[in-house]
PDB file of N, CA and C in Angstrom:
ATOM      1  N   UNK A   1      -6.942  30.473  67.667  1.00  0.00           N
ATOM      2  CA  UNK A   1      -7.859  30.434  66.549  1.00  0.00           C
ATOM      3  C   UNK A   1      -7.524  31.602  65.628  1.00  0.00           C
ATOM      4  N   UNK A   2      -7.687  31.367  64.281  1.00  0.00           N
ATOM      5  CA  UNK A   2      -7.468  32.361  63.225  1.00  0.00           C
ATOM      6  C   UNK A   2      -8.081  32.290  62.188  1.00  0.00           C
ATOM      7  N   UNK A   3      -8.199  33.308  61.147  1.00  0.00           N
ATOM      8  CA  UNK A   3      -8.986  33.043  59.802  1.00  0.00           C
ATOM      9  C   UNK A   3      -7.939  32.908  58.764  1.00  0.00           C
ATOM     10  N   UNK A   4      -7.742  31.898  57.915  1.00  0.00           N
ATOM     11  CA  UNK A   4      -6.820  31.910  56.911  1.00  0.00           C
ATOM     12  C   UNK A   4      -7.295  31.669  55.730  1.00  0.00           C
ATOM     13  N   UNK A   5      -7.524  32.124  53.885  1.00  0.00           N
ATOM     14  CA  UNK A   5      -7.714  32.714  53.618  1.00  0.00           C
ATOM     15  C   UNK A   5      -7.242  30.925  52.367  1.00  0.00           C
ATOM     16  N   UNK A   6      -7.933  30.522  51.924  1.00  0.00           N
ATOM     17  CA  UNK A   6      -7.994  29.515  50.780  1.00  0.00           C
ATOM     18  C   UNK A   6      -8.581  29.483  50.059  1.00  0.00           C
ATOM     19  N   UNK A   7      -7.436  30.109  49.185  1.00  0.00           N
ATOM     20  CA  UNK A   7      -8.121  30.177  47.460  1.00  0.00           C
ATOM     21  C   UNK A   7      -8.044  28.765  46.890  1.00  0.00           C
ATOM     22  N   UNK A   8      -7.083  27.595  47.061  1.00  0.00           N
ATOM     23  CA  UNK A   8      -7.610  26.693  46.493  1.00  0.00           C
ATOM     24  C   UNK A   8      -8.679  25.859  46.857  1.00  0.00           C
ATOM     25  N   UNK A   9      -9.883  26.661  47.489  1.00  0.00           N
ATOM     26  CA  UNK A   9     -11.107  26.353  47.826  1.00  0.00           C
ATOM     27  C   UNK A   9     -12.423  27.274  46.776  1.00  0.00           C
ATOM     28  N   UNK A  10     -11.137  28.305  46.370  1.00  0.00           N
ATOM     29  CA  UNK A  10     -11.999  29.103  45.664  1.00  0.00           C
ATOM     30  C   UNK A  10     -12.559  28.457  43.897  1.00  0.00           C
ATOM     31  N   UNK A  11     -13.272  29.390  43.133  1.00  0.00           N
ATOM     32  CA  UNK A  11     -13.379  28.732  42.295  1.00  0.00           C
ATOM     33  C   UNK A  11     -15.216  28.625  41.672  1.00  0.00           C
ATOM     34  N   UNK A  12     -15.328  28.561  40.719  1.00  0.00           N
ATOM     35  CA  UNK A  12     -17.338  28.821  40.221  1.00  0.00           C
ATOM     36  C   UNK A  12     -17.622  30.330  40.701  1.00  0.00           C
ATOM     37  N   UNK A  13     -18.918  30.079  41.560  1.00  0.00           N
ATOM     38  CA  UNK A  13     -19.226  31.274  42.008  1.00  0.00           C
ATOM     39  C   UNK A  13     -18.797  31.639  43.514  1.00  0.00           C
ATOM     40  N   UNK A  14     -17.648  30.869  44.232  1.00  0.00           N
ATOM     41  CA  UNK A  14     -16.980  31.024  45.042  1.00  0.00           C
ATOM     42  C   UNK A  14     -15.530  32.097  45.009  1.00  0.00           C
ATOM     43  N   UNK A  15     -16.147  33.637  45.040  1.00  0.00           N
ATOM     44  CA  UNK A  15     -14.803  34.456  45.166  1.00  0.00           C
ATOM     45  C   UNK A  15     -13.648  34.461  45.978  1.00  0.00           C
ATOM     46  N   UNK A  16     -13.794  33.948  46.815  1.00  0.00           N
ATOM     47  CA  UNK A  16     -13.291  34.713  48.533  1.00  0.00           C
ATOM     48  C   UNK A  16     -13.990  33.338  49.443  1.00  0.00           C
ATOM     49  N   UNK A  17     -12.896  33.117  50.138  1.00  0.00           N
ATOM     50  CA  UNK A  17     -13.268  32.076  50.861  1.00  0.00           C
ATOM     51  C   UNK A  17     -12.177  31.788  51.918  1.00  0.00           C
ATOM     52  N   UNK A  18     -12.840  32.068  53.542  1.00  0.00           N
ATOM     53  CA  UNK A  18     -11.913  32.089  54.420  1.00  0.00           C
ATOM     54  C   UNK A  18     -12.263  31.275  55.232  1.00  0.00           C
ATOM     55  N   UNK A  19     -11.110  30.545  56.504  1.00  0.00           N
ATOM     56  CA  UNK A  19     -11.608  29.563  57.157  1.00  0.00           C
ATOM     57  C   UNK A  19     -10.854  29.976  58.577  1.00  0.00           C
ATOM     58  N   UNK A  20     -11.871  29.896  59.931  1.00  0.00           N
ATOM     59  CA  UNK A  20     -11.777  30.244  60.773  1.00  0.00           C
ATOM     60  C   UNK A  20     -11.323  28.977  61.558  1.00  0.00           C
ATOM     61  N   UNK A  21      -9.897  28.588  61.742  1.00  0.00           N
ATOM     62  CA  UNK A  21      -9.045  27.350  62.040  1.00  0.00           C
ATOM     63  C   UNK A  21      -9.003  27.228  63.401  1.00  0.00           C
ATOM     64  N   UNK A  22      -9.239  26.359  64.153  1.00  0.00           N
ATOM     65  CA  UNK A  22      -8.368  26.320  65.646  1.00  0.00           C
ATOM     66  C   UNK A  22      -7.881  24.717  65.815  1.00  0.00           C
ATOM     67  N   UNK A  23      -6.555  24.879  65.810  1.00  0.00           N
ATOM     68  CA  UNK A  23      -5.747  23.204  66.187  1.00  0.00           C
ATOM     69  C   UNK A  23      -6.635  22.772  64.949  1.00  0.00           C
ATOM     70  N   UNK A  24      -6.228  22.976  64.037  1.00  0.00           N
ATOM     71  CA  UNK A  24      -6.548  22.336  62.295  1.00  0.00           C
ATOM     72  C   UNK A  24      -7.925  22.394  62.305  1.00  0.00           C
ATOM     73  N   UNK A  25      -8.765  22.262  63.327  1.00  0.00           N
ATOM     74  CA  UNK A  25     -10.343  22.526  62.831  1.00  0.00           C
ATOM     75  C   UNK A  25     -11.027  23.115  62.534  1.00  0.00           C
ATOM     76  N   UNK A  26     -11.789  23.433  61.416  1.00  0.00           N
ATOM     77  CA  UNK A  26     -12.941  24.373  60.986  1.00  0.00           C
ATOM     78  C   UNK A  26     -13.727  24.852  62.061  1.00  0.00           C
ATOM     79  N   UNK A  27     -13.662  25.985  62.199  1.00  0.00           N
ATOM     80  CA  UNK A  27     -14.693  25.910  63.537  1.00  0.00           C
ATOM     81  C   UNK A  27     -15.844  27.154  62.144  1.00  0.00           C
ATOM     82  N   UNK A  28     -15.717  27.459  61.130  1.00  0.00           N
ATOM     83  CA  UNK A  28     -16.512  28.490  60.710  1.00  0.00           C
ATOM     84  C   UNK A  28     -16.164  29.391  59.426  1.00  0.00           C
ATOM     85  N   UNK A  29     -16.561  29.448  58.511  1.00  0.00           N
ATOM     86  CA  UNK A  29     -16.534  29.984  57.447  1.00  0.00           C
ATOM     87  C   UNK A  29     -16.864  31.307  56.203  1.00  0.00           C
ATOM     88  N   UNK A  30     -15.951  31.826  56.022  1.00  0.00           N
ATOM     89  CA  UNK A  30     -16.620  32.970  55.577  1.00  0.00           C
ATOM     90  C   UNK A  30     -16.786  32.667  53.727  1.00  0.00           C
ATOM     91  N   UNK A  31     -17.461  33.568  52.906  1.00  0.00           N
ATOM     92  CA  UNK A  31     -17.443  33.256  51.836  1.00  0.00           C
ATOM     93  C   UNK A  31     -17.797  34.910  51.173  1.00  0.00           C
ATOM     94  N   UNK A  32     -16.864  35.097  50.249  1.00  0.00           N
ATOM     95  CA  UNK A  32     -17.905  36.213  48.984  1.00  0.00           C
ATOM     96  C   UNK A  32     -18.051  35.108  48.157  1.00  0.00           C
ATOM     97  N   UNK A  33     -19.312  34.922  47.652  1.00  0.00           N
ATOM     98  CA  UNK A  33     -20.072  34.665  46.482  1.00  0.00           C
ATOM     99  C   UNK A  33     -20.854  35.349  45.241  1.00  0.00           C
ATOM    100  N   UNK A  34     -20.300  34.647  44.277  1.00  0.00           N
ATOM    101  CA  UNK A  34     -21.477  35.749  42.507  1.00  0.00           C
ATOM    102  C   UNK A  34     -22.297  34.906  42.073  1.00  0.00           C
ATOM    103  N   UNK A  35     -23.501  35.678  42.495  1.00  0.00           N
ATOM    104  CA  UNK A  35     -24.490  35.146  41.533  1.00  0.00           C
ATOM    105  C   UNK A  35     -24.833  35.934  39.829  1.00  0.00           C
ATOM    106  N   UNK A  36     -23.529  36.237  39.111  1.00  0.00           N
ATOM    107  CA  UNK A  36     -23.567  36.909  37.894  1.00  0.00           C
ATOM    108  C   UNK A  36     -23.993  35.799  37.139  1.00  0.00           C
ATOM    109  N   UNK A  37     -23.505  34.321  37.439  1.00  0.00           N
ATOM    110  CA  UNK A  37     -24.186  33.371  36.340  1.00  0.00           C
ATOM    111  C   UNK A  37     -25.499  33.882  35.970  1.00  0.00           C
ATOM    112  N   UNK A  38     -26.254  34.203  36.953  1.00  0.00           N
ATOM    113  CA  UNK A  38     -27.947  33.782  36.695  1.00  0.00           C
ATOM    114  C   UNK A  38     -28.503  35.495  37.044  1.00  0.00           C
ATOM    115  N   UNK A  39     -27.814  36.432  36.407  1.00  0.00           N
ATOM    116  CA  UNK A  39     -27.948  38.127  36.552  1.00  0.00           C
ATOM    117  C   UNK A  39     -28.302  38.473  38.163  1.00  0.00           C
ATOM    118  N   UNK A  40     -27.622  38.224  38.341  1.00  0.00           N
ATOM    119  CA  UNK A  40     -27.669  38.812  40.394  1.00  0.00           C
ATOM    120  C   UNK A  40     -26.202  39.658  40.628  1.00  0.00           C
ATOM    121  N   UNK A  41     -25.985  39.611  41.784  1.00  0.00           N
ATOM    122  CA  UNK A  41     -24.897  40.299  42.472  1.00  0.00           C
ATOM    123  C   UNK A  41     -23.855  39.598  43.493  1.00  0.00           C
ATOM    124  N   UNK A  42     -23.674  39.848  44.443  1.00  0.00           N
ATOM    125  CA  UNK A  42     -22.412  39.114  45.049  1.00  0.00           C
ATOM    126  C   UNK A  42     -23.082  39.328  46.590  1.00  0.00           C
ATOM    127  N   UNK A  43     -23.192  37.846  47.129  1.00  0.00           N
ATOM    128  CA  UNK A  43     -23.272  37.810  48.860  1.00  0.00           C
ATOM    129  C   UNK A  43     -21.915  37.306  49.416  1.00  0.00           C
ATOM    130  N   UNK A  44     -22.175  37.585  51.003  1.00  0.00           N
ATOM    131  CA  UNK A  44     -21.495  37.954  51.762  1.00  0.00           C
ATOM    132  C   UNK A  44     -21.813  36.585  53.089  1.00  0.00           C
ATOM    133  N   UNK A  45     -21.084  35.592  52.997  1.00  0.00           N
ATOM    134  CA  UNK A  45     -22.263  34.636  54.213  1.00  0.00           C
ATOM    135  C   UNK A  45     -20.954  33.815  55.247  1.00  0.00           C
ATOM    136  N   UNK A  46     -21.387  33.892  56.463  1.00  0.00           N
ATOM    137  CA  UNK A  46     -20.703  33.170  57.000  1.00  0.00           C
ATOM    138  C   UNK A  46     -21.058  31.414  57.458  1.00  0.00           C
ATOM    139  N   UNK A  47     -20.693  30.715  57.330  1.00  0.00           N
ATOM    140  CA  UNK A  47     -21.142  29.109  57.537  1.00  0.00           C
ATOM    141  C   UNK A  47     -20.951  28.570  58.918  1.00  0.00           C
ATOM    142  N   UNK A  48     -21.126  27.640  59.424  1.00  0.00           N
ATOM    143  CA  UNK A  48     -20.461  26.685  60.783  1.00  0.00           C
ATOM    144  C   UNK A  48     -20.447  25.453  59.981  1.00  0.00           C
ATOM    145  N   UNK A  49     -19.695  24.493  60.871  1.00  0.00           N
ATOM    146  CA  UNK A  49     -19.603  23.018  59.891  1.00  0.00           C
ATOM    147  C   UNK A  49     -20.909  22.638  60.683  1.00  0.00           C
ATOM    148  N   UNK A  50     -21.311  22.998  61.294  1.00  0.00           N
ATOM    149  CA  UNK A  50     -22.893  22.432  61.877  1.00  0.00           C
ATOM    150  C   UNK A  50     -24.301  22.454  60.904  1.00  0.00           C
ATOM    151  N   UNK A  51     -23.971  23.450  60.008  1.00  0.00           N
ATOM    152  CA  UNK A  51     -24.932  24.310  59.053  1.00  0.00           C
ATOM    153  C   UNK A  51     -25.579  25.551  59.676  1.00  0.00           C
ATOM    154  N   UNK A  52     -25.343  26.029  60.368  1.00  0.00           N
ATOM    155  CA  UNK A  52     -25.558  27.509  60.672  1.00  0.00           C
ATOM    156  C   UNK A  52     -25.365  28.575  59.574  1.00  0.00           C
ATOM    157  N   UNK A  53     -25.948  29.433  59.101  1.00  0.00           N
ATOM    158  CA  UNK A  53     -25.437  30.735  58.235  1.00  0.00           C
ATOM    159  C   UNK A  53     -25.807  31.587  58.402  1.00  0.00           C
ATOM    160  N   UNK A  54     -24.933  32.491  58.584  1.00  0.00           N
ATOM    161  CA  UNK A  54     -25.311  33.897  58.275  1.00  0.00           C
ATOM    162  C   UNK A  54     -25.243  35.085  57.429  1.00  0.00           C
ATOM    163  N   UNK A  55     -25.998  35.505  56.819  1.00  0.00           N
ATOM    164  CA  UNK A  55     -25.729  36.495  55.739  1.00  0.00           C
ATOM    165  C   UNK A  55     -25.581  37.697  56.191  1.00  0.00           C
ATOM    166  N   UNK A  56     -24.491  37.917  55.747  1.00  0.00           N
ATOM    167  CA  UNK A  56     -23.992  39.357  56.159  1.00  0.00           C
ATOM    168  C   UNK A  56     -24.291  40.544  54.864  1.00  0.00           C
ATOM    169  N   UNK A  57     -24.778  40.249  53.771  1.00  0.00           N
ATOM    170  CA  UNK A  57     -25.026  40.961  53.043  1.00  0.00           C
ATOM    171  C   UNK A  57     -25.068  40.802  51.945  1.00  0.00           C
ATOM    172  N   UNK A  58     -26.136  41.313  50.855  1.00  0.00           N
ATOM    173  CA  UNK A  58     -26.167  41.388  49.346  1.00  0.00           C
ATOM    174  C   UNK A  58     -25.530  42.942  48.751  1.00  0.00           C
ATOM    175  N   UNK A  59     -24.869  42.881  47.644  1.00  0.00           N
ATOM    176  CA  UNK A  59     -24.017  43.845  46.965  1.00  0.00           C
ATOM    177  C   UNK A  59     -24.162  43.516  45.640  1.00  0.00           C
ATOM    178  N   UNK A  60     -24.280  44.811  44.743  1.00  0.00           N
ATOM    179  CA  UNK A  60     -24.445  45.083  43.438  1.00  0.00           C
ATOM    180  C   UNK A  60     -22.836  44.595  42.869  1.00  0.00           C
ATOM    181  N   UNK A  61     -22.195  45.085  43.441  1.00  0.00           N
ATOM    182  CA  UNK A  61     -20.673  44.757  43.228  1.00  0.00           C
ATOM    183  C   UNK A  61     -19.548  44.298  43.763  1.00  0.00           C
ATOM    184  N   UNK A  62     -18.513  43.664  43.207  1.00  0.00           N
ATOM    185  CA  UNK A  62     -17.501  42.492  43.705  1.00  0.00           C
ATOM    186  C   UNK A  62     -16.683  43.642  44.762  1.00  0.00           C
ATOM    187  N   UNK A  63     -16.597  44.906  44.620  1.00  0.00           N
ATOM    188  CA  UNK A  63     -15.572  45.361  45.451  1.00  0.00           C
ATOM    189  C   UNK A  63     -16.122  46.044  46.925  1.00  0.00           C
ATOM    190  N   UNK A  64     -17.951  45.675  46.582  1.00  0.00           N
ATOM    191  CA  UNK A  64     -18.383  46.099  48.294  1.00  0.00           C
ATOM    192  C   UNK A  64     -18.590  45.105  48.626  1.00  0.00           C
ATOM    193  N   UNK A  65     -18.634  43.629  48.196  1.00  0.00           N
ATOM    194  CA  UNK A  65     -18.658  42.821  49.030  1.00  0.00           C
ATOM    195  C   UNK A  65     -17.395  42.429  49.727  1.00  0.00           C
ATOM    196  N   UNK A  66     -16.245  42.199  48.637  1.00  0.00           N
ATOM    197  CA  UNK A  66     -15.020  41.991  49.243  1.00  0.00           C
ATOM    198  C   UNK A  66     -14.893  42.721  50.673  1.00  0.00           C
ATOM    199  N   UNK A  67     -14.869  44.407  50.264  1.00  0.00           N
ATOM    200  CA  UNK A  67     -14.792  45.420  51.658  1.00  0.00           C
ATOM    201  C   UNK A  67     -16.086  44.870  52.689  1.00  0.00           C
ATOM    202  N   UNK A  68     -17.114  44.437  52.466  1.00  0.00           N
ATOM    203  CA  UNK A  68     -17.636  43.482  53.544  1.00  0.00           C
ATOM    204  C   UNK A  68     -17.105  42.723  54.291  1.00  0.00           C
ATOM    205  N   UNK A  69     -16.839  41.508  53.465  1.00  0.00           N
ATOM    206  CA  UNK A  69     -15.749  40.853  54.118  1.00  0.00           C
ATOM    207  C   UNK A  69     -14.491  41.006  54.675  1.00  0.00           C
ATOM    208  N   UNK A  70     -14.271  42.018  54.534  1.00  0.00           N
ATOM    209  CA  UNK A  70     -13.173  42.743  55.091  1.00  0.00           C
ATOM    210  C   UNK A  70     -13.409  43.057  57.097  1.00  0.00           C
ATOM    211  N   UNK A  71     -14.860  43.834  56.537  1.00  0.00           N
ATOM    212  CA  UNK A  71     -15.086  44.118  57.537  1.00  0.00           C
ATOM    213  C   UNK A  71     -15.434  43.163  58.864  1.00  0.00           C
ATOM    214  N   UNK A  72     -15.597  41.574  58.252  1.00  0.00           N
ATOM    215  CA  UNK A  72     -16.249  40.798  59.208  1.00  0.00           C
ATOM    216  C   UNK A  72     -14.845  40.526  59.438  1.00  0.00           C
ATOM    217  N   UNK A  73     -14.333  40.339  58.808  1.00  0.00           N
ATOM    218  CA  UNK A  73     -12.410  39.899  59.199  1.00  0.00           C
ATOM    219  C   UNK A  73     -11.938  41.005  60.116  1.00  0.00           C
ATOM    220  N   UNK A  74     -11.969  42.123  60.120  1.00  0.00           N
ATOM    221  CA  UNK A  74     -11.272  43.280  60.606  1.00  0.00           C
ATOM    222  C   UNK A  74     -12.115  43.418  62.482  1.00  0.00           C
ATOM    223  N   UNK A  75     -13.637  43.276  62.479  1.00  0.00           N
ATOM    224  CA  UNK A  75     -14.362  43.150  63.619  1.00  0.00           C
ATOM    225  C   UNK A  75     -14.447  41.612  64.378  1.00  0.00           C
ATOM    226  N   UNK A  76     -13.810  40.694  63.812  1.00  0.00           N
ATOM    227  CA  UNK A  76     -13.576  39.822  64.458  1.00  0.00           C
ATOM    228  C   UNK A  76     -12.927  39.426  65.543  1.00  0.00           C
ATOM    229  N   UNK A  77     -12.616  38.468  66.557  1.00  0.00           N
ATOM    230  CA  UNK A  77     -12.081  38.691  67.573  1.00  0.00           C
ATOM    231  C   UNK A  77     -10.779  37.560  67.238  1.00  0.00           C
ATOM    232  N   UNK A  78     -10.671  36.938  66.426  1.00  0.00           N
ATOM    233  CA  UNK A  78      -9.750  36.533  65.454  1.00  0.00           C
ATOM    234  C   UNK A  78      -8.923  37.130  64.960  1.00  0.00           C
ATOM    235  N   UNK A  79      -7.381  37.333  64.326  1.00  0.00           N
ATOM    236  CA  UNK A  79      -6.179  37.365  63.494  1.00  0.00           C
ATOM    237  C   UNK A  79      -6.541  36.785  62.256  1.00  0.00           C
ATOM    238  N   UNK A  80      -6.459  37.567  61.049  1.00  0.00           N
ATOM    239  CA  UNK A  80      -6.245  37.021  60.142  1.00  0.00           C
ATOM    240  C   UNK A  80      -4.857  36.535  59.794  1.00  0.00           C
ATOM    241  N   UNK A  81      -4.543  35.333  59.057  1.00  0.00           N
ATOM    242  CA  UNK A  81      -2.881  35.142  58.913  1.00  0.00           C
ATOM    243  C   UNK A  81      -2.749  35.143  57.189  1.00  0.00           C
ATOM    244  N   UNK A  82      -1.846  35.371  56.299  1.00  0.00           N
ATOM    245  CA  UNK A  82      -1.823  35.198  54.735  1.00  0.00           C
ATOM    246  C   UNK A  82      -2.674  36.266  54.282  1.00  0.00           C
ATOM    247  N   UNK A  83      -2.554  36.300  53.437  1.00  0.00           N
ATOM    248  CA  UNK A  83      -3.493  37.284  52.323  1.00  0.00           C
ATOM    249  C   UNK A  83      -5.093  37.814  52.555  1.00  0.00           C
ATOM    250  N   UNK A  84      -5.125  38.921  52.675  1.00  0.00           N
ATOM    251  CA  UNK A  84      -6.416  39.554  53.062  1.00  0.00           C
ATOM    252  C   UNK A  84      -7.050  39.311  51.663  1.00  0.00           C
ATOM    253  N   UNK A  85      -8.934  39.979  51.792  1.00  0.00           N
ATOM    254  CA  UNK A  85      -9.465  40.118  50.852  1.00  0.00           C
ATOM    255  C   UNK A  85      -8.679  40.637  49.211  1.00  0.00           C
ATOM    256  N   UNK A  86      -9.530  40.408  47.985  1.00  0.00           N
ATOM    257  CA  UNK A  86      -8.640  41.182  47.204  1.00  0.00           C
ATOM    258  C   UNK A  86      -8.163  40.165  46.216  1.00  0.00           C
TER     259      UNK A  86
END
């Protein structure tokens, strides 16, 4: 299992968007998101394809959430493969 890192998933208010793969399946999802459309800030949430979520955090700015997500990537018990946050 690994997290690999698809930007052509990215896109709107979808910054950052990683997918936690095993034998091609989603098992779980990470996301930075902006809510600048509508004057907010940037979360931090992880998904399951079940609908599970978890929020790992709200941030004033795009570069502490990224380093959030960093951090759920870096404390994971997972490999990231391709392109880190950023």
């Amino acid at each position: 299992m690994h997290w690999e890192r698809r930007r052509d998933l990215e896109g709107g208010k979808e910054l950052g968007v990683w997918l936690l793969v095993d034998d091609g399946t989603v098992e779980a999802e990470l996301y930075v998101e902006s809510h600048e459309y509508r004057g907010g800030g940037f979360d931090v949430y992880t998904a399951t394809p079940d609908g599970e979520w978890t929020h790992e955090g709200e941030f004033a700015d795009v570069s502490a959430a990224f380093d959030r997500a960093l951090d759920v990537l870096e404390t994971s018990s997972h490999p990231l493969t391709g392109p880190g946050p950023g």
